[in-house]
Structures are given as C-alpha cells and as structure tokens.
Protein backbone atom coordinates (compact mmCIF):
# COMPACT_ATOMS: atom_id res chain seq x y z
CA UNK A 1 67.44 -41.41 -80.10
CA UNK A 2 63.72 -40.58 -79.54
CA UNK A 3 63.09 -41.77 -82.98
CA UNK A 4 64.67 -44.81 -82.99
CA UNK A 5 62.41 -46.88 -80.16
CA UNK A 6 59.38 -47.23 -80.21
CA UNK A 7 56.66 -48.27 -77.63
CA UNK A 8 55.36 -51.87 -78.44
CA UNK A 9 51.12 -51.34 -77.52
CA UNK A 10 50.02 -54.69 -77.53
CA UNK A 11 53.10 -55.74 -75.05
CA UNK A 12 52.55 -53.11 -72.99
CA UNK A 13 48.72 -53.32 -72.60
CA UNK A 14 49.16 -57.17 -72.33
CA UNK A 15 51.77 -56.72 -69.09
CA UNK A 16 48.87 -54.28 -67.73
CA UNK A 17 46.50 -57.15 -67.73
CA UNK A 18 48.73 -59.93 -66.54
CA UNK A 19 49.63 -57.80 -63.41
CA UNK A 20 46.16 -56.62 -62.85
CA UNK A 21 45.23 -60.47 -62.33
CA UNK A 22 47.82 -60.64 -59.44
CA UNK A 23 45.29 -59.79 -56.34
CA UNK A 24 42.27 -59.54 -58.68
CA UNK A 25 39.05 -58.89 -57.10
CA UNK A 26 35.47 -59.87 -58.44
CA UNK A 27 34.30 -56.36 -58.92
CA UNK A 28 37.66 -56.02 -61.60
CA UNK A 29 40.11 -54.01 -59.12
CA UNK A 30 43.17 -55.11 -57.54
CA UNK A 31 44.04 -56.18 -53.69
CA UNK A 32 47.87 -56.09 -54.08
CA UNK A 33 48.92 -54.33 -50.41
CA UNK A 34 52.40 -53.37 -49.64
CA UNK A 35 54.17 -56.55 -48.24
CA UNK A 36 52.08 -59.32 -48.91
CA UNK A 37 52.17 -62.60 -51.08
CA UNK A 38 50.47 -61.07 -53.65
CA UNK A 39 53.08 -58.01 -53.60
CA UNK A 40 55.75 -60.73 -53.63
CA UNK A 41 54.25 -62.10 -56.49
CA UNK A 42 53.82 -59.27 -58.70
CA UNK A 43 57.74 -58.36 -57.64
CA UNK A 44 58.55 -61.82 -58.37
CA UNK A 45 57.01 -61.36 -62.25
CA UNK A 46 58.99 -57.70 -62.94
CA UNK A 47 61.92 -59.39 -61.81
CA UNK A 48 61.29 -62.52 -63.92
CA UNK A 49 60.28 -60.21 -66.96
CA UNK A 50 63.29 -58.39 -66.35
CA UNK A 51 65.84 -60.84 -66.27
CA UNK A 52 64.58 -62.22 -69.71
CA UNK A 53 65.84 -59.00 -71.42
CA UNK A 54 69.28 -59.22 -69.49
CA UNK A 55 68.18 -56.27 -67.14
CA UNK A 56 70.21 -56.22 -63.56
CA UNK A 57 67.75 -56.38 -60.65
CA UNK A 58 68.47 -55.12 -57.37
CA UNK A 59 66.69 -54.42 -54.07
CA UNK A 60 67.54 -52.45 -51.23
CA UNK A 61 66.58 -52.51 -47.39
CA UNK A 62 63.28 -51.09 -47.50
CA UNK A 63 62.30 -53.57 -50.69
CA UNK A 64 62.27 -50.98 -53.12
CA UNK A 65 62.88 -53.00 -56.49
CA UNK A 66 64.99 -51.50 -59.08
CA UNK A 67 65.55 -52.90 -62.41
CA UNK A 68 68.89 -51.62 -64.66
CA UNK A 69 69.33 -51.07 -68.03
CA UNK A 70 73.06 -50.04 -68.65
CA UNK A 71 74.18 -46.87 -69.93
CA UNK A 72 77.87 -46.06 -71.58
CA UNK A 73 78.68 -44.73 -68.87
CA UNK A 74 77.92 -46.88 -65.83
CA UNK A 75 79.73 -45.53 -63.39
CA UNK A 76 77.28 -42.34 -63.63
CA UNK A 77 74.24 -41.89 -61.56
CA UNK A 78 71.18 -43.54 -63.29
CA UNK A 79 68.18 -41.61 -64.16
CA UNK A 80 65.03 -43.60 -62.32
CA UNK A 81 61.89 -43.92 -64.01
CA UNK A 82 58.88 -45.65 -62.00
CA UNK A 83 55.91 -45.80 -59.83
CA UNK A 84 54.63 -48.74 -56.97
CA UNK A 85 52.70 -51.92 -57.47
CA UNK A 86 51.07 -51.81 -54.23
CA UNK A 87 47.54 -51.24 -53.87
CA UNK A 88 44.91 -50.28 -51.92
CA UNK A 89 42.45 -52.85 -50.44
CA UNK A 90 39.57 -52.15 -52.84
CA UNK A 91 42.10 -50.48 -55.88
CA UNK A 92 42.08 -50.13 -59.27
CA UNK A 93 44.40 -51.29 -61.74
CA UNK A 94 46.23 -49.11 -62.90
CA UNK A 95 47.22 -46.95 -59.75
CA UNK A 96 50.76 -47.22 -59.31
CA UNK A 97 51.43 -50.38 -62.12
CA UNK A 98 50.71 -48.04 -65.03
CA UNK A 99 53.38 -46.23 -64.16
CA UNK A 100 55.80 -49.17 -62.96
CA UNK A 101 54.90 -50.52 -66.47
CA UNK A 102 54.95 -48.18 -68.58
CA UNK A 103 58.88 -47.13 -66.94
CA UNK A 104 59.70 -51.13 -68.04
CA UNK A 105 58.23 -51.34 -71.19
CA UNK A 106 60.53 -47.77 -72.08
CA UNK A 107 63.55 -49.81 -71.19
CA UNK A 108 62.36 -52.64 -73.52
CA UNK A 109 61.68 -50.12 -76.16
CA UNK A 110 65.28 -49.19 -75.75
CA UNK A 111 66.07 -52.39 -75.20
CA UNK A 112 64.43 -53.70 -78.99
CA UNK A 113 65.86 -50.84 -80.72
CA UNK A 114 69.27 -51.12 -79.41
CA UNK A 115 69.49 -47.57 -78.26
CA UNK A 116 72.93 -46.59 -76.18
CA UNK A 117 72.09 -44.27 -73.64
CA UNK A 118 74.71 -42.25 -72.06
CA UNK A 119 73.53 -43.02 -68.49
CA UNK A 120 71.83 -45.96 -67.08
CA UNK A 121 68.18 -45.87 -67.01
CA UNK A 122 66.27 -47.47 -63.70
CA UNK A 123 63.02 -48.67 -63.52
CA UNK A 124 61.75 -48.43 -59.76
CA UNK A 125 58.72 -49.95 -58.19
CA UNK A 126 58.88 -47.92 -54.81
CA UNK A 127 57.70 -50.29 -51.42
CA UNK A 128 54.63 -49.40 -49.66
CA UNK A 129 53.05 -45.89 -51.60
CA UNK A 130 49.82 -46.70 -50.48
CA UNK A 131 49.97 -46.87 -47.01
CA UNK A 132 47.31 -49.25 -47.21
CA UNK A 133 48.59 -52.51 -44.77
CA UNK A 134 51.11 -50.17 -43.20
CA UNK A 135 51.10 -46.53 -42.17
CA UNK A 136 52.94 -44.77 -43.30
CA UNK A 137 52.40 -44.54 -47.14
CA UNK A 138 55.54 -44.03 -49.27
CA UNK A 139 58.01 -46.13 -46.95
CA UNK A 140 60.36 -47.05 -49.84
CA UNK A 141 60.66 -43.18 -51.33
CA UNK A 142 61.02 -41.53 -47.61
CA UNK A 143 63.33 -44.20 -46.98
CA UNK A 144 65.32 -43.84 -49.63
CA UNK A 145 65.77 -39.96 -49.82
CA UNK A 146 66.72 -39.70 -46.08
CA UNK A 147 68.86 -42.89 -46.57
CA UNK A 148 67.11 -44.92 -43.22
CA UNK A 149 64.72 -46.55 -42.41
CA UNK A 150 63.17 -44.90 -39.27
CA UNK A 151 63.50 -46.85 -35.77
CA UNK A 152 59.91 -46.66 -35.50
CA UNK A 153 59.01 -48.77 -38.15
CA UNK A 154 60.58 -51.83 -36.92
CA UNK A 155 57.78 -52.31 -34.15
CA UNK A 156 54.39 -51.26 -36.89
CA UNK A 157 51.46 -53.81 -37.22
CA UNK A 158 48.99 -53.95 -40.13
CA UNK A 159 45.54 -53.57 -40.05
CA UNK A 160 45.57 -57.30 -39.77
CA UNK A 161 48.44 -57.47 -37.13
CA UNK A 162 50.54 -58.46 -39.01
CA UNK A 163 53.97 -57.63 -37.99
CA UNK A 164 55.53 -55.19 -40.46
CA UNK A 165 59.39 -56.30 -39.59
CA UNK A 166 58.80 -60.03 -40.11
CA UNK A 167 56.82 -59.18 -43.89
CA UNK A 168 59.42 -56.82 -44.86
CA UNK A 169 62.23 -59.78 -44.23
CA UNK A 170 59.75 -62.28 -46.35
CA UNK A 171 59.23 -59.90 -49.11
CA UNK A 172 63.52 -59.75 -49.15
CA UNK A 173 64.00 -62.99 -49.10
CA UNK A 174 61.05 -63.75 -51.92
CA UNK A 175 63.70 -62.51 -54.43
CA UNK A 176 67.11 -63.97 -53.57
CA UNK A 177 68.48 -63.84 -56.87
CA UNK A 178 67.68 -59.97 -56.40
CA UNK A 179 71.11 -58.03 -55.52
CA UNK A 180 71.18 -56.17 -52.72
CA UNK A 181 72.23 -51.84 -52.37
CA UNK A 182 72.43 -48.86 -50.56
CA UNK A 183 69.35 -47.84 -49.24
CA UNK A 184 69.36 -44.06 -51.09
CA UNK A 185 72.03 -43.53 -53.67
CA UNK A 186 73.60 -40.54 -56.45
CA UNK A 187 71.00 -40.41 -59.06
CA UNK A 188 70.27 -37.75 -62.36
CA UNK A 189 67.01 -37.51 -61.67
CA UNK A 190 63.07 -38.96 -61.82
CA UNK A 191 60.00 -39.42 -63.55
CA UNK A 192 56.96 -41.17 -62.89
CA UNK A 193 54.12 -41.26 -64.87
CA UNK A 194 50.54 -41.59 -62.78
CA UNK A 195 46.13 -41.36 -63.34
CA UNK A 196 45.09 -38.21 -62.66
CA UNK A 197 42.94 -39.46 -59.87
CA UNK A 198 40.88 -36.08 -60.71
CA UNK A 199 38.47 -35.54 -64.20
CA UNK A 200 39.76 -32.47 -65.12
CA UNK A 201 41.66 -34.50 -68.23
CA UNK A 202 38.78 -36.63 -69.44
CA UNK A 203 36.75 -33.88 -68.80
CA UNK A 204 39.00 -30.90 -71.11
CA UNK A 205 40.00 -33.87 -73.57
CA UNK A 206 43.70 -33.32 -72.96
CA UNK A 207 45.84 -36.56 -72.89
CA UNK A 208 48.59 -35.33 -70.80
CA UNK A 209 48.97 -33.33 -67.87
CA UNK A 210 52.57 -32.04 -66.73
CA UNK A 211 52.92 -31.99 -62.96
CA UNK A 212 54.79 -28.57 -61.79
CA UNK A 213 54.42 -29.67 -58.50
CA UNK A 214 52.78 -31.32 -55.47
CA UNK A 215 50.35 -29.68 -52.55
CA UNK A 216 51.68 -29.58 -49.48
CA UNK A 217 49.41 -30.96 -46.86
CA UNK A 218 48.61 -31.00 -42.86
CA UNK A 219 46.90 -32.39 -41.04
CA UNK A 220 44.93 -31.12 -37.88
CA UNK A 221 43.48 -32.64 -34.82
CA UNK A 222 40.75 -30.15 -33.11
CA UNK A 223 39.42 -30.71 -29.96
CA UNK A 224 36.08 -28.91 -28.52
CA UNK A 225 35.51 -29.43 -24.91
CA UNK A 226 32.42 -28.20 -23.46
CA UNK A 227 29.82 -29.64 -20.70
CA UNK A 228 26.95 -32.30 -20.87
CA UNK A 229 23.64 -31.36 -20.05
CA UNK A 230 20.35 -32.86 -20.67
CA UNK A 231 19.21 -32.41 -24.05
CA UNK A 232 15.30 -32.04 -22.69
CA UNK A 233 15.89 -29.50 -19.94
CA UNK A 234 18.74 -27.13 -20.52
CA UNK A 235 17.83 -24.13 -21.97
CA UNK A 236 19.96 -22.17 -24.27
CA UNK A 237 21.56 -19.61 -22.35
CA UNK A 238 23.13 -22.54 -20.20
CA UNK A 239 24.42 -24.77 -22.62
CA UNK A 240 27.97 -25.27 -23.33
CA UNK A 241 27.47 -27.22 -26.28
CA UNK A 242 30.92 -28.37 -27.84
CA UNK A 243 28.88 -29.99 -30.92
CA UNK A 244 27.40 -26.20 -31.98
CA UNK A 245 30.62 -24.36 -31.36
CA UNK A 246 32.62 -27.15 -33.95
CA UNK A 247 29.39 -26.43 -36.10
CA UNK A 248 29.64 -22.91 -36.51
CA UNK A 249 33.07 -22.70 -36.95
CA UNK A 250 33.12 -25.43 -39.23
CA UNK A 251 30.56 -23.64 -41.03
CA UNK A 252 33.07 -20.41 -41.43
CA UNK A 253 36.00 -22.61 -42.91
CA UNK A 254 33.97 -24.42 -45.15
CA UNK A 255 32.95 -21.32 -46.89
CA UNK A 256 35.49 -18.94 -45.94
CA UNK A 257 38.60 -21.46 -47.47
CA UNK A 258 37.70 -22.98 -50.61
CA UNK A 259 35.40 -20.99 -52.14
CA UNK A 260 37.85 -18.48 -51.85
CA UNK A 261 41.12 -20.36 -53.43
CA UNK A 262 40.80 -22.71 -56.10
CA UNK A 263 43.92 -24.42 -55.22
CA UNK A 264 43.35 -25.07 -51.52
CA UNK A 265 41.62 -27.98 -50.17
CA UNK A 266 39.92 -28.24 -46.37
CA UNK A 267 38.53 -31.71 -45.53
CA UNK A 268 37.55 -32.80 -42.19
CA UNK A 269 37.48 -36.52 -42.64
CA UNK A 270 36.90 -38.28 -38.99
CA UNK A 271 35.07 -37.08 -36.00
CA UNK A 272 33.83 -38.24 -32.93
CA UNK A 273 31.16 -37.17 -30.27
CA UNK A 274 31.27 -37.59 -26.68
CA UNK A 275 29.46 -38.88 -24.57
CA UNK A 276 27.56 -39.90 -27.14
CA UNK A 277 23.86 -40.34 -26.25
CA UNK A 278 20.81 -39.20 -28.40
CA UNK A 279 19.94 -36.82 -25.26
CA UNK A 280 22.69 -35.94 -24.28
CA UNK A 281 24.55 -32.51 -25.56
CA UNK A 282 28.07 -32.94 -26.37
CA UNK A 283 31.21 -32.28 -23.95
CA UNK A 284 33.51 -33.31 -26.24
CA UNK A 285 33.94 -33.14 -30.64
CA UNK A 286 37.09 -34.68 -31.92
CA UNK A 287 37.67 -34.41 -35.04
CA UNK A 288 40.60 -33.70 -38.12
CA UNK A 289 41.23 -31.48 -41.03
CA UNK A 290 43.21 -32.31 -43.94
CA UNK A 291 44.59 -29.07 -45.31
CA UNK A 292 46.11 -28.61 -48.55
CA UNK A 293 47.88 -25.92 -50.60
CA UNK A 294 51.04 -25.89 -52.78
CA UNK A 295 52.03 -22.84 -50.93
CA UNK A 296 53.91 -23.48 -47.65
CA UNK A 297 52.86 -19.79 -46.34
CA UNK A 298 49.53 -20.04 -47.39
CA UNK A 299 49.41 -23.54 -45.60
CA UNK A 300 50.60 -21.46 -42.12
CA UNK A 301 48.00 -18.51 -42.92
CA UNK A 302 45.17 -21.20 -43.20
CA UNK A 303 46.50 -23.02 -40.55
CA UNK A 304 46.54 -20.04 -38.15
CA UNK A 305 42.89 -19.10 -39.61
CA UNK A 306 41.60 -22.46 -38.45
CA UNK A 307 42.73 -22.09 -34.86
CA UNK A 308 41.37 -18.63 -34.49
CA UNK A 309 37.92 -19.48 -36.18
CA UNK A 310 37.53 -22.42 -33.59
CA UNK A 311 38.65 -20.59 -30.40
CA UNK A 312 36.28 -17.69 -31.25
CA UNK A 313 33.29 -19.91 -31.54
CA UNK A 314 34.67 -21.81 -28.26
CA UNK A 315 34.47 -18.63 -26.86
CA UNK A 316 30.78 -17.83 -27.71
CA UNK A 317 29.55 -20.99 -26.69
CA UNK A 318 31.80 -21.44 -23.32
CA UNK A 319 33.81 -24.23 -24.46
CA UNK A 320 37.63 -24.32 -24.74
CA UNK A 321 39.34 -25.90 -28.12
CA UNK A 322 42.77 -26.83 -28.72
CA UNK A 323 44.79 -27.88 -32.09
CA UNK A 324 47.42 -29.82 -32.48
CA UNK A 325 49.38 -30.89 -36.24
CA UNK A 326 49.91 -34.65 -36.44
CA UNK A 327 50.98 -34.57 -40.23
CA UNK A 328 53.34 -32.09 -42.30
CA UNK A 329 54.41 -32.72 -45.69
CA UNK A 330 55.41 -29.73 -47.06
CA UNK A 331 54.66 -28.65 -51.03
CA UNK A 332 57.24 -29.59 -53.80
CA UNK A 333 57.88 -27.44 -56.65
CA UNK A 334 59.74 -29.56 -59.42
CA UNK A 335 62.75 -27.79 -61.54
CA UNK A 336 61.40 -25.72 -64.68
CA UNK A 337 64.66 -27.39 -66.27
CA UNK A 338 62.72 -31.09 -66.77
CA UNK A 339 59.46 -29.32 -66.78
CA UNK A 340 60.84 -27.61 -69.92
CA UNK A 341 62.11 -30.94 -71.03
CA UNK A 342 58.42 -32.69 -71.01
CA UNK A 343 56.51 -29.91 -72.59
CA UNK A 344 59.14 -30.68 -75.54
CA UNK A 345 58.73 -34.29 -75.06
CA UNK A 346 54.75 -33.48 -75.26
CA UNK A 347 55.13 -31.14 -78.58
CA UNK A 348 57.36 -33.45 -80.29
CA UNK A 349 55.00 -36.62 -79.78
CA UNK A 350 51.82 -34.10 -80.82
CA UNK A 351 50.17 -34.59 -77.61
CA UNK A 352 48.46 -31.84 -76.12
CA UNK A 353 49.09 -30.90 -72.45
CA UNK A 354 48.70 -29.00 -69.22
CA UNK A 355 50.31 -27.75 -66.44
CA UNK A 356 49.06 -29.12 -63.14
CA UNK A 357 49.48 -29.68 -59.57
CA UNK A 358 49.15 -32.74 -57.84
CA UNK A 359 46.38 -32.63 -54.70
CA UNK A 360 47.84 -36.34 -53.47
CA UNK A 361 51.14 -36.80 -52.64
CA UNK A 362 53.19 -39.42 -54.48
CA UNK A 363 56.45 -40.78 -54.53
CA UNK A 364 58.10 -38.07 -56.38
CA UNK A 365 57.63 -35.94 -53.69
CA UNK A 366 59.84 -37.52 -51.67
CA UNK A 367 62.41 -38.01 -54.61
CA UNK A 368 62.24 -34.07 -55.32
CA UNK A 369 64.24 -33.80 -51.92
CA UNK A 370 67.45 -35.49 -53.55
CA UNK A 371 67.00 -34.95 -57.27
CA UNK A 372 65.41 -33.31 -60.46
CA UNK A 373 61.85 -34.64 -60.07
CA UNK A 374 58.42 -34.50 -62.47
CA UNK A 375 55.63 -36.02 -63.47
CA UNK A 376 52.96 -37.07 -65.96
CA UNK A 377 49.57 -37.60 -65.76
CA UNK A 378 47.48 -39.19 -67.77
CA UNK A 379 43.05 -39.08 -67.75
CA UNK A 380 41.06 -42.14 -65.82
CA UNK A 381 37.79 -42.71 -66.47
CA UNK A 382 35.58 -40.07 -64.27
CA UNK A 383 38.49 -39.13 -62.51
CA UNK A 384 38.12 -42.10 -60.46
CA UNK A 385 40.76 -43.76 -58.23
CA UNK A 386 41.22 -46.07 -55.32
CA UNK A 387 38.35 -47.64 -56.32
CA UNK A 388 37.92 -51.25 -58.44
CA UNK A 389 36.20 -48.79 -61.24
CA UNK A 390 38.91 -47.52 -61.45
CA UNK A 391 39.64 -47.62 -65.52
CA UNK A 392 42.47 -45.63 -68.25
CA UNK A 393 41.22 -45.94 -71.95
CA UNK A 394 44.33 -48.52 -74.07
CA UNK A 395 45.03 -45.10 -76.07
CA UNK A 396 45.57 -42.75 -72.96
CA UNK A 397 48.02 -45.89 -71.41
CA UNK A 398 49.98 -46.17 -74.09
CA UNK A 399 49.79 -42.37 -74.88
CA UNK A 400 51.18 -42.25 -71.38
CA UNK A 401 53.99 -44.29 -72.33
CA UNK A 402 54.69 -42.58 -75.50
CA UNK A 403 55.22 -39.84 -73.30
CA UNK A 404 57.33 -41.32 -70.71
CA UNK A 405 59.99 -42.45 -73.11
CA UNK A 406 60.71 -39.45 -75.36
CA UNK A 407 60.36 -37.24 -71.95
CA UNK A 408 63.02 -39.54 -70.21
CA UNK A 409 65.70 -39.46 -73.17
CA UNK A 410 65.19 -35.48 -73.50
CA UNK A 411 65.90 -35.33 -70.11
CA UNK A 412 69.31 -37.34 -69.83
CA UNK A 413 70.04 -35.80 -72.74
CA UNK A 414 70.57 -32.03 -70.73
C-alpha cells in the first residue's frame, strides 16, 4: 500500500498557505486562538475541503473536529492522525496546521490512489492546544481521553473576557452540517506529526526526529517571606532579606540541576517582589519554577531538592519559605511497537532520523493515556516557535508528510 499513494507537494504546500492567511498578521505569523472567528473559519475550510473528497466530518462536545476516511472494516476503531489549528497570539504558521495538514493531505493521497485500508483513518484537529485565549492548553485531547469535559471549564474567561461557554457553543454551531459524537471513543491508535520547536534538527541536518516520548513537567510556586527594613540603615547582621535568600538558592539550582542532566529543564519564569520600593529590602519573593524531566522519579528527587535548597537558605537569612505544586503532568513514554513501526517508515522513505524527547507537551500526550501514541518531528528554521518567524523549509514539510503517510499505513498494518 505504501507504494501506491503518493503525497501531492504542490497541494499540500498550497493548503499550508491558504490556512496560514486565516488570522494572518503583518509580521507573516498567524493569530488563529482557540475559539474564535478566525478558528471557526479555518474549521469551516477543513470541513469544506473535506467534504469535496466525500470525507465524513464530525465534531464532538469539546469541538474537536474529526474528518473520516472509511476503512473495510468500519465498524473497527479508526487510527487518528492530526495536530490543532489554533494558535498562539503572535504564532507561526506552521505550529499545529502542519501537522493537521499534512494528516489531510495523507487521506487525499489515499484518497487519489484509491487505496483500501483495513481500518478507517481520522484526521483530527484537537480544540484549544495552545492554551492561548483559554487556560488550559490541550482542552480537546484531555477532554477526550478522560471522556468529560471538566465542571470547571464551564465558568473560564479569556484574556479578553470573553466567556469560554458561550464561544465553545458558537464554534459548534459554526459547523452544523458537522455530525455530532461521543466525546472520547475506541480508537487503534495516533500520530501527529509537529516542528521541533528546538534546532537540534536544522542544526545535525537530520530531517526527521522520532519522538520516544514526552517530559513530564511541574510546576512550582515558592514563597520567601522575610522582613522589610530600610535599605540605607540596616546593617547586615539584621537583615532578613527574602530577595538574597531566593538569590542564593536560586543560584544552587541553577547550577546544581542542569548542568548536571542534559535532559532536565529548571525555569523560573514569573516573580514578584514585595513591597516593592527601590529602598526598601524585600519581605516577600514570589515566584515559579517550571521543572521538567521525562523521568517521573527524577521529577520527585528534583522536586524534593528544590524545597530543601530554599528552606536552607531561608534558614541562613531568617526568612521562612514554603512550596506548593500548582501543575503536574506526568512524562509519557510511547510503545516501542509504533516506535519500531516509524523507524521502518523512516528507512523505507530514505530519510534519516533520531530518537528524541519532546520538552513541550502536546496533544499526544494526552492521547498516550488511551492508545498507542508517537510522533514526528520535523526541523524549523533556528529552532524557532511561537513566534511569527516562525518558518519549515517546502522540502522538510513535505518530507514530513512523506513520513506521516508510510508511518501511518505500517502502523495499521500490525
């Protein structure tokens, strides 16, 4: 079967660039946030480009879009190929669409070359991976492996106030013709094909990376209390300066974590000083990590390692810290099974690879929880992402899609 279809470039590229002018910003990225008219219109296109080739297209509660291409058997569980078409405020192109894309122009490839599959094939664009308009990011995958959408989403407001319940009913009703489903249902299994959102692919000249697996990450909320003092007339031995005790234990994790592990990641990424004044020392830092590793016990270790490195330096400066986790998404470690099954996908098409891990979660992570789960990366320019620079050289797209196909029919052919 692998032989028989083939990947049409010039369609392909050409859907990239119609979709990238949905949202278009002047600096060449793409506003296209979860929920919004120019969400419903790029939803409104697959489902219009889909219903051309005689594709079903269905939706369920949480707006994830799914597009069907029918296998002999249809009364077994599709295999889902896909991505999002969401973006960030300031994105890039190619973020999330590549991989939405690339998943529909494989079914067209199947499609042209009249190719029976023994299963049906799926094309997904999950709702909401970004996280961008709405918190949390990858609504439609949680939703659909825990098979709910979680009571507290009803009440959420975007960054705009816009009420999350009321867009999530407009995007719905944008597609009528759109049947609707289950929210989480039996399937064989999923790929998704993604940017690197890292150089190390540009950068080794390697056109496809095989994702073993995603970093789990937490994330931490420290605070130092201490006293303020006048800046001008307390003297050393009676400050109880929360600022230097956050300092010099920051200054232990940042060279104690990653220096140490290539595969961990420490990040403090918002903090805040209280009171606040120029001279005035500081009673209270507040401030959070972002912790990564793909091993969950390594994860506790550092996790344990933070806490002790901040009460310690509480202690020498008389302050008192405390730590709390207010995100946990543990690592996934996808089957060796459909691993195996893209390396020979990879060999067969003459593409060289490597394995990798994933430092940002996607929405396979969430799929891994209900199904054989994998994916492919493919180099961006400078490993840059979430950005308007954003860019993916023609060859490494449709490279990507190359891949994508022969890797989905060796895998429902197990």
């Amino acid at each position: 079967m692998a032989t028989e279809a083939r990947i049409d470039a010039e369609r392909f590229l050409g859907r990239l660039r119609d979709f990238a002018a949905i949202g278009a910003t002047p600096a060449g990225g793409v506003n296209r946030q979860a929920f919004s008219p120019e969400d419903r219109r790029a939803r409104r296109l697959l489902a219009e480009l889909a219903g051309s080739r005689g594709f079903a297209v269905n939706q369920d509660a949480i707006a994830n879009l799914f597009i069907r291409r029918e296998g002999r058997d249809p009364k077994r569980p599709p295999f889902l190929i896909g991505s999002h078409l969401d973006s960030q405020l300031t994105g890039g192109r190619f973020d999330g669409a590549l991989g939405t894309l690339a998943a529909f122009e494989v079914l067209e490839a199947l499609e042209d070359a009249k190719v029976e599959t023994t299963i049906p094939i799926e094309v997904v664009a999950w709702s909401n991976e970004e996280g961008s308009h709405y918190q949390p990011g990858c609504m439609g995958s949680m939703a659909f492996a825990s098979g709910a959408i979680p009571d507290g989403w009803a009440a959420l407001r975007g960054h705009d106030g816009s009420p999350f319940a009321e867009e999530l009913k407009a995007t719905l009703e944008a597609l009528p013709e759109a049947a609707m489903r289950p929210l989480g249902f039996p399937i064989a299994g999923y790929l998704e094909l993604h940017i690197e959102q890292g150089p190390s692919l540009e950068r080794e000249e390697i056109p496809i990376g095989i994702v073993e697996g995603i970093q789990g990450t937490r994330w931490l909320e420290v605070t130092m209390a201490g006293q303020a003092a006048h800046a001008g007339t307390t003297a050393l031995a009676f400050r109880r300066d929360a600022m230097a005790a956050t300092v010099g234990a920051l200054d232990r994790l940042y060279t104690g974590i990653m220096p140490r592990d290539e595969r961990a990641r420490f990040t403090v990424g918002k903090l805040a000083i209280a009171p606040g004044a120029v001279n005035a020392i500081p009673e209270r830092v507040v401030f959070t990590i972002d912790l990564r590793h793909p091993e969950a016990a390594e994860l506790d270790r550092l996790e344990a390692l933070i806490e002790t490195a901040f009460a310690e330096a509480a202690t020498r400066h008389g302050c008192v810290s405390a730590q709390c986790r207010i995100f946990d998404m543990p690592p996934a470690t996808f089957p060796q099974a459909l691993l195996g099954r893209l390396r020979e996908a990879a060999d067969g098409l003459d593409l060289r690879s490597k394995p990798m891990l994933s430092g940002a979660f996607h929405d396979a992570l969430f799929v891994a929880r209900v199904a054989p789960a994998a994916m492919i990366f493919v180099p961006c320019r400078d490993g840059l992402s979430h950005n308007e620079a954003e860019y993916v050289e023609p060859h490494h797209a449709v490279d990507g899609a190359r891949m994508l196909l022969a890797s989905t029919l060796k895998a429902i052919e197990a």
